[in-house]
C-alpha atoms as a PDB file:
ATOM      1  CA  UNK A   1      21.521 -22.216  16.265  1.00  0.00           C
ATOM      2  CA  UNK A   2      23.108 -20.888  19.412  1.00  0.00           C
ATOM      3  CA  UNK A   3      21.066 -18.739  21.483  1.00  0.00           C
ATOM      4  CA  UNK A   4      23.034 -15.977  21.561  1.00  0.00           C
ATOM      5  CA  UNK A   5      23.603 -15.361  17.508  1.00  0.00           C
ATOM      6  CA  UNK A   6      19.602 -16.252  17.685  1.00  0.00           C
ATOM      7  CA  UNK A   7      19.081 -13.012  20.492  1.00  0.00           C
ATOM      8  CA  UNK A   8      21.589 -11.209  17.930  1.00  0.00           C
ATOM      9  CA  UNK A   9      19.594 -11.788  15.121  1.00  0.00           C
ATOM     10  CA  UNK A  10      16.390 -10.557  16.593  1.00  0.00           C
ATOM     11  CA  UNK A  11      17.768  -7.710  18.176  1.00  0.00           C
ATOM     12  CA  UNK A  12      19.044  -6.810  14.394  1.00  0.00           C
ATOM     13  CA  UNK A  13      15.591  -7.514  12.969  1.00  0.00           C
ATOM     14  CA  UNK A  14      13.907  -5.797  15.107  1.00  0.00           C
ATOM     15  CA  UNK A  15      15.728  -2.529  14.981  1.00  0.00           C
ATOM     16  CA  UNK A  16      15.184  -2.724  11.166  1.00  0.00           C
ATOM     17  CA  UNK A  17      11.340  -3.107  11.656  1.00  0.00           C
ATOM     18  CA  UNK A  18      11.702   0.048  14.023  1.00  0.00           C
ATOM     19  CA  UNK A  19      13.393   2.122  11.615  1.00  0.00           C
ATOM     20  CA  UNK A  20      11.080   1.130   8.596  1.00  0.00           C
ATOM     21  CA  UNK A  21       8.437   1.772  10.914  1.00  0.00           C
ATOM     22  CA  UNK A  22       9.838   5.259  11.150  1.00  0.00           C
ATOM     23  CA  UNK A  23      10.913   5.963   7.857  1.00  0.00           C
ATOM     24  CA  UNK A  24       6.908   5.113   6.818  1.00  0.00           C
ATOM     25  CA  UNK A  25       5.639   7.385   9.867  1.00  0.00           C
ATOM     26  CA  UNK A  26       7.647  10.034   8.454  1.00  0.00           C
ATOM     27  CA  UNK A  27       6.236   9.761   4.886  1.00  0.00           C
ATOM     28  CA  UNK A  28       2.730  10.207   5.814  1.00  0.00           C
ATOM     29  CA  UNK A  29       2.828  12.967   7.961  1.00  0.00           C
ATOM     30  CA  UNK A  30       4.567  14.800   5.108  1.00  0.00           C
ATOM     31  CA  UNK A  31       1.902  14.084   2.625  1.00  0.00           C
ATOM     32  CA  UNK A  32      -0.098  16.634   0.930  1.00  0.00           C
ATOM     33  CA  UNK A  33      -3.805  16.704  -0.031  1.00  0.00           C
ATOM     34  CA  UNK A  34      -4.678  15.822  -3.774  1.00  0.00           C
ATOM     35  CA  UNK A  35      -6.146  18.089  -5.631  1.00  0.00           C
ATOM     36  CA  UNK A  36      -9.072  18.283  -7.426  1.00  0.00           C
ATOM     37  CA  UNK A  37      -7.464  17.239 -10.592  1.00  0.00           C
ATOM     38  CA  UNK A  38      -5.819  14.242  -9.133  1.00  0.00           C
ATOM     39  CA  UNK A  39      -9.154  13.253  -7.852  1.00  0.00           C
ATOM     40  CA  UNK A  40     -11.632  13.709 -10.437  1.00  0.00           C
ATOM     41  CA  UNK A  41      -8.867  11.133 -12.565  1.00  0.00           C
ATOM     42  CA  UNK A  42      -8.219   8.992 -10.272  1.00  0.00           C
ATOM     43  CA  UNK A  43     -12.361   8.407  -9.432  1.00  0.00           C
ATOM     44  CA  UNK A  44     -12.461   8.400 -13.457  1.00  0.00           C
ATOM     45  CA  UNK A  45     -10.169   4.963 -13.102  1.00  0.00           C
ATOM     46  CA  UNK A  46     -12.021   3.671 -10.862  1.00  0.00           C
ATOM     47  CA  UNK A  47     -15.696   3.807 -12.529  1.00  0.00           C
ATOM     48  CA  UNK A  48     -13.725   2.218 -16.081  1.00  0.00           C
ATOM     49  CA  UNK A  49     -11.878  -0.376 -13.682  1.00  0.00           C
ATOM     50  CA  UNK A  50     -15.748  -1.218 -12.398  1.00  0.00           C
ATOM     51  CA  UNK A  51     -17.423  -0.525 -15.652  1.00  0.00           C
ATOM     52  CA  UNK A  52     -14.872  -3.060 -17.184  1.00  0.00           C
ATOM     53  CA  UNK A  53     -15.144  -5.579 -14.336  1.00  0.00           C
ATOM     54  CA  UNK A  54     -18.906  -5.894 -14.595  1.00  0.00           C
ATOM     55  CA  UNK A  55     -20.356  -9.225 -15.189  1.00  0.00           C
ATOM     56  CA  UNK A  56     -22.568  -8.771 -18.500  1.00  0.00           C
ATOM     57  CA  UNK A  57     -25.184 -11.096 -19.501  1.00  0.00           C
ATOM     58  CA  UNK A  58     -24.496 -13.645 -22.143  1.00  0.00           C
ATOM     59  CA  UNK A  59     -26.371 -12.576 -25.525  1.00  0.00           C
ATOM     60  CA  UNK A  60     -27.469 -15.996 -26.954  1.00  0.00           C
ATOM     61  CA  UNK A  61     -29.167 -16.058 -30.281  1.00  0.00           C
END
């Protein structure tokens, strides 16, 4: 590839990175807090997730 199309290419790339770098910046400063609601549920998935994810012990007999 010829150096300069390479420099082009990276210059390209990294002005994308930059702007989705941005663009995510900008999302999280906006964000607001959850509320309880949100919270109590979303702990409530979690404990099934690990409650379901638990290694029993085999029952033989």
């Amino acid at each position: 590839m010829h150096p300069e199309t390479h420099l082009t290419l990276h210059h390209a790339r990294a002005a994308e990175l930059r702007a989705e770098a941005a663009a995510h910046r900008l999302a999280t400063q906006g964000r607001v807090p959850l509320d309880l609601r949100t919270r109590l549920g979303w702990t409530l998935v979690d404990v099934g997730l690990r409650l379901v994810s638990a290694k029993r012990p085999v029952l033989v007999g």
